[in-house]
PDB file of N, CA and C in Angstrom:
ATOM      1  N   UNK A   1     121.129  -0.465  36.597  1.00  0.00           N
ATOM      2  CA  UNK A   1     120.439  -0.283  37.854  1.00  0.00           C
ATOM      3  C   UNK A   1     119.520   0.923  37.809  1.00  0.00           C
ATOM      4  N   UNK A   2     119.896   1.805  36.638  1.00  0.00           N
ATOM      5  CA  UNK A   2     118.969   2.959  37.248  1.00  0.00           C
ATOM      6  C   UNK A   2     117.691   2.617  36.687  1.00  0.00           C
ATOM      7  N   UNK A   3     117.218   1.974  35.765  1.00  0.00           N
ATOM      8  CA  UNK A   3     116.200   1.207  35.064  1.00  0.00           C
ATOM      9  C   UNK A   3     115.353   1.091  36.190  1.00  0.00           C
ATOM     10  N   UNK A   4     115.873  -0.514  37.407  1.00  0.00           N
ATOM     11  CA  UNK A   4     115.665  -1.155  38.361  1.00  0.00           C
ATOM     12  C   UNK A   4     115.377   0.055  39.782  1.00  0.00           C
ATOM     13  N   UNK A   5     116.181   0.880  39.787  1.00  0.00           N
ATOM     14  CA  UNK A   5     116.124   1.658  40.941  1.00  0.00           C
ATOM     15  C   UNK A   5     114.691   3.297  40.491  1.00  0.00           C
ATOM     16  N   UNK A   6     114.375   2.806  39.379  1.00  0.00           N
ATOM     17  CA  UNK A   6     113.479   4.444  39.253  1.00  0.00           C
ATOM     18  C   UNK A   6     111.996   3.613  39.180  1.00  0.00           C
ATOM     19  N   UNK A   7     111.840   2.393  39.632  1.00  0.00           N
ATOM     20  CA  UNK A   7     110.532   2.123  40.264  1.00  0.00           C
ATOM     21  C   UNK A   7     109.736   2.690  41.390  1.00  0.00           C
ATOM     22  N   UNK A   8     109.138   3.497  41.024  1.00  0.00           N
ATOM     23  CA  UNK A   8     108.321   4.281  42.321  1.00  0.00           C
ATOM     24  C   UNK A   8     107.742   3.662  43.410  1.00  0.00           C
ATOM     25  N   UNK A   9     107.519   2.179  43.469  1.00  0.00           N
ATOM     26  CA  UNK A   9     106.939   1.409  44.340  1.00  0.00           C
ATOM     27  C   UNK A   9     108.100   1.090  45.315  1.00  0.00           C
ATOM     28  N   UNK A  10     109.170   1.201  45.275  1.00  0.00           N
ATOM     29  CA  UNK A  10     110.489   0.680  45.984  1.00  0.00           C
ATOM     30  C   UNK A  10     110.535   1.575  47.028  1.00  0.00           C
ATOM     31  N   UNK A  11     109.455   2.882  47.271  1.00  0.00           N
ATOM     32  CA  UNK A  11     110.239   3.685  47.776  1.00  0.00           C
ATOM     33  C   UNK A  11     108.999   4.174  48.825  1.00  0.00           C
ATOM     34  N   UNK A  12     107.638   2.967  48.575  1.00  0.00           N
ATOM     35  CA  UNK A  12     106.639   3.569  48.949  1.00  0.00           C
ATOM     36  C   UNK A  12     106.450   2.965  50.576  1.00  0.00           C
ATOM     37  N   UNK A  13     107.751   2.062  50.623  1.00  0.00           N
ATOM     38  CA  UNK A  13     107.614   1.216  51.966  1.00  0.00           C
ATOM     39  C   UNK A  13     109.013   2.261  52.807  1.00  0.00           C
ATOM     40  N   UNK A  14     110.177   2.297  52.311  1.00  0.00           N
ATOM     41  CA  UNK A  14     111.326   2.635  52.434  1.00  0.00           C
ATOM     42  C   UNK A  14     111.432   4.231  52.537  1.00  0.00           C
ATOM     43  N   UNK A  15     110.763   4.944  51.654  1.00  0.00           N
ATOM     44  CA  UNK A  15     111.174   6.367  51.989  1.00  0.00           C
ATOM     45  C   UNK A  15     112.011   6.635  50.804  1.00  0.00           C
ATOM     46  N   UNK A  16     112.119   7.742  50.652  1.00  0.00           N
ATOM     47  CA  UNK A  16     113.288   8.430  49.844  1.00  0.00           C
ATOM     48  C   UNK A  16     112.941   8.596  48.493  1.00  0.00           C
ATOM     49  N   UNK A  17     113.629   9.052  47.704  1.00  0.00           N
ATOM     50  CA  UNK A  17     113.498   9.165  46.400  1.00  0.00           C
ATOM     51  C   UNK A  17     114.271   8.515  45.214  1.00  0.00           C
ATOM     52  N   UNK A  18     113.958   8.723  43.905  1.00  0.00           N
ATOM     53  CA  UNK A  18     114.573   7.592  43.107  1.00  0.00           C
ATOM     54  C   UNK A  18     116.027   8.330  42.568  1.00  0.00           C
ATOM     55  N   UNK A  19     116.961   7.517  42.615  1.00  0.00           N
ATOM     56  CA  UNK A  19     118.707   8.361  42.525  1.00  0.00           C
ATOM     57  C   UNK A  19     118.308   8.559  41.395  1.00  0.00           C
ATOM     58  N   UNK A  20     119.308   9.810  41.040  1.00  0.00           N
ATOM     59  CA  UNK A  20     119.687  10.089  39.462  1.00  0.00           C
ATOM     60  C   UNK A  20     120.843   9.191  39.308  1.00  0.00           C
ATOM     61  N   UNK A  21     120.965   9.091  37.781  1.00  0.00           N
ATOM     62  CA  UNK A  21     122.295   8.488  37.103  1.00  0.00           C
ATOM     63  C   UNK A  21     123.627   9.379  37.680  1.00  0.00           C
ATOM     64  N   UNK A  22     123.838  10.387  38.015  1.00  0.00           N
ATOM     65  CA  UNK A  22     124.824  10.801  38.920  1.00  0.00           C
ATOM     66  C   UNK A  22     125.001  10.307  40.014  1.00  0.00           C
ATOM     67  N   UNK A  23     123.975  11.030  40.809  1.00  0.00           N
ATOM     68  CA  UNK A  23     124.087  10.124  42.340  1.00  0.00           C
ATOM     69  C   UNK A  23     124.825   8.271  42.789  1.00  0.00           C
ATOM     70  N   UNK A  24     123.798   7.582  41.073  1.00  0.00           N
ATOM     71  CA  UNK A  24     124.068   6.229  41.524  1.00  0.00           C
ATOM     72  C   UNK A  24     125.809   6.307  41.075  1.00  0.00           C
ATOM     73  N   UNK A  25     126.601   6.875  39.931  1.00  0.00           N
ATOM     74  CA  UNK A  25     127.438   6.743  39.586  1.00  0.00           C
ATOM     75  C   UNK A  25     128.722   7.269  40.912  1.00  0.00           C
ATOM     76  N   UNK A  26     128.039   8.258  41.302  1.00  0.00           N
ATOM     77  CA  UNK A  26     128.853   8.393  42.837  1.00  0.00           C
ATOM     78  C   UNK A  26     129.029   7.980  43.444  1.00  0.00           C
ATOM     79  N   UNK A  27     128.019   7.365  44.216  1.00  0.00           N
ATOM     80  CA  UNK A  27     127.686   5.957  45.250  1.00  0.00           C
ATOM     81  C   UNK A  27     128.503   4.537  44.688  1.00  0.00           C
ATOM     82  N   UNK A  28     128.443   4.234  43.885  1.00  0.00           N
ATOM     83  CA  UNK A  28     129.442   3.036  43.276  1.00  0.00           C
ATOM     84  C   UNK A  28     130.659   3.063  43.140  1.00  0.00           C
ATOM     85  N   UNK A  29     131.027   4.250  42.214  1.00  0.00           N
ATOM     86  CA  UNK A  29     132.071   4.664  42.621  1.00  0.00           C
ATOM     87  C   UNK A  29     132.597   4.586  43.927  1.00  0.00           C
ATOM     88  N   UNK A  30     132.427   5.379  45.140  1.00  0.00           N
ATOM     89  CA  UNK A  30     132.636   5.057  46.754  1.00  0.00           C
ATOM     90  C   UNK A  30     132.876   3.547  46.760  1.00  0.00           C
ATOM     91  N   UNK A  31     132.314   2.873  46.746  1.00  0.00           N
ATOM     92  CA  UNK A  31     131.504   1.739  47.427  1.00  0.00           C
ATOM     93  C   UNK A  31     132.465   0.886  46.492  1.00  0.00           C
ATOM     94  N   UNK A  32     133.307   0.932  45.189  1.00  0.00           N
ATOM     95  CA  UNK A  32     133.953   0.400  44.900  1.00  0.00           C
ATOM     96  C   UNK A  32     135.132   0.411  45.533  1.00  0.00           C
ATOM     97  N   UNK A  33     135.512   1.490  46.163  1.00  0.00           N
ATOM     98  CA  UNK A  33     137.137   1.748  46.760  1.00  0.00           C
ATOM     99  C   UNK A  33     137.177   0.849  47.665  1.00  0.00           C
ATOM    100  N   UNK A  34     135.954   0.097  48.686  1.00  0.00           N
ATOM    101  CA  UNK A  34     136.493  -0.658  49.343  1.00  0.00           C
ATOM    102  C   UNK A  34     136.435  -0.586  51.256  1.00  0.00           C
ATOM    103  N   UNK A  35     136.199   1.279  51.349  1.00  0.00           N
ATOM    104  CA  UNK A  35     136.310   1.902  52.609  1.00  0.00           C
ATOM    105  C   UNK A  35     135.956   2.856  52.367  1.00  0.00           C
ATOM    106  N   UNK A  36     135.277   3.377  54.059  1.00  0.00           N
ATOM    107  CA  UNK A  36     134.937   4.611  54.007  1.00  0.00           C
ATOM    108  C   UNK A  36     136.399   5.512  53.902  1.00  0.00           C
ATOM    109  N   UNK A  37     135.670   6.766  54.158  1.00  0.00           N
ATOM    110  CA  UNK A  37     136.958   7.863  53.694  1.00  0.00           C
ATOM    111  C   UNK A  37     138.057   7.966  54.542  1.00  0.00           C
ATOM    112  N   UNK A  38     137.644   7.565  56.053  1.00  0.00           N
ATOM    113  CA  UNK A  38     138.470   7.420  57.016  1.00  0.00           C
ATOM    114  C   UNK A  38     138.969   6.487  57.173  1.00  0.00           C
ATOM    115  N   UNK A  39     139.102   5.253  56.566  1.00  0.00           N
ATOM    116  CA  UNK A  39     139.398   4.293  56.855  1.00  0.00           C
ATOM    117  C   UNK A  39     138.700   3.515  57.696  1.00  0.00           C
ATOM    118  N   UNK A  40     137.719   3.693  58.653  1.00  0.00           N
ATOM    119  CA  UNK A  40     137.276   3.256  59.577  1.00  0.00           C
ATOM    120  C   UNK A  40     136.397   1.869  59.110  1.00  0.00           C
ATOM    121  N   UNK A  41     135.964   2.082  58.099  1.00  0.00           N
ATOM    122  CA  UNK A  41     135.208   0.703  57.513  1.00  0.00           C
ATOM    123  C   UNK A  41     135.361   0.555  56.551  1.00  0.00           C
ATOM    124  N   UNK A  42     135.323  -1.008  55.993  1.00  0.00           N
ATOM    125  CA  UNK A  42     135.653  -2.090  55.117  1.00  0.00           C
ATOM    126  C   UNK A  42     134.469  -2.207  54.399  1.00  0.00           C
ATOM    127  N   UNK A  43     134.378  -2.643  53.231  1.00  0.00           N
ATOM    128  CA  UNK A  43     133.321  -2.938  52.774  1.00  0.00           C
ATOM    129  C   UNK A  43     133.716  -4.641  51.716  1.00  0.00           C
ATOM    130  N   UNK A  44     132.827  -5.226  51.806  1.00  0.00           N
ATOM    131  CA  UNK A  44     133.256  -6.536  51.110  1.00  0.00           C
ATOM    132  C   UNK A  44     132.164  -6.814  50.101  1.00  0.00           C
ATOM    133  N   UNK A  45     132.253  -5.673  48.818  1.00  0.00           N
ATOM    134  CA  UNK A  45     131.611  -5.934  47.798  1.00  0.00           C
ATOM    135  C   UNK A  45     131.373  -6.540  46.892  1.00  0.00           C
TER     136      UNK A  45
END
């Protein structure tokens, strides 16, 4: 993904900047567990 995600055009509609290989490895990480930290939301990845 970081290949796919460091296209500069992705970001020219959307905003923001292109993740580093950390960032994305953080974010997945999270987003694999399933829930936020509180429990409060589910995620169905």
């Amino acid at each position: 993904m970081i290949k796919v995600l460091a296209e500069r055009a992705l970001y020219d509609y959307t905003g923001g900047e292109i993740p580093s290989l950390k960032l994305l490895e953080k974010r997945y990480a999270a987003q694999t567990v399933g829930h936020s930290e509180d429990g409060s939301q589910w995620w169905l990845n």
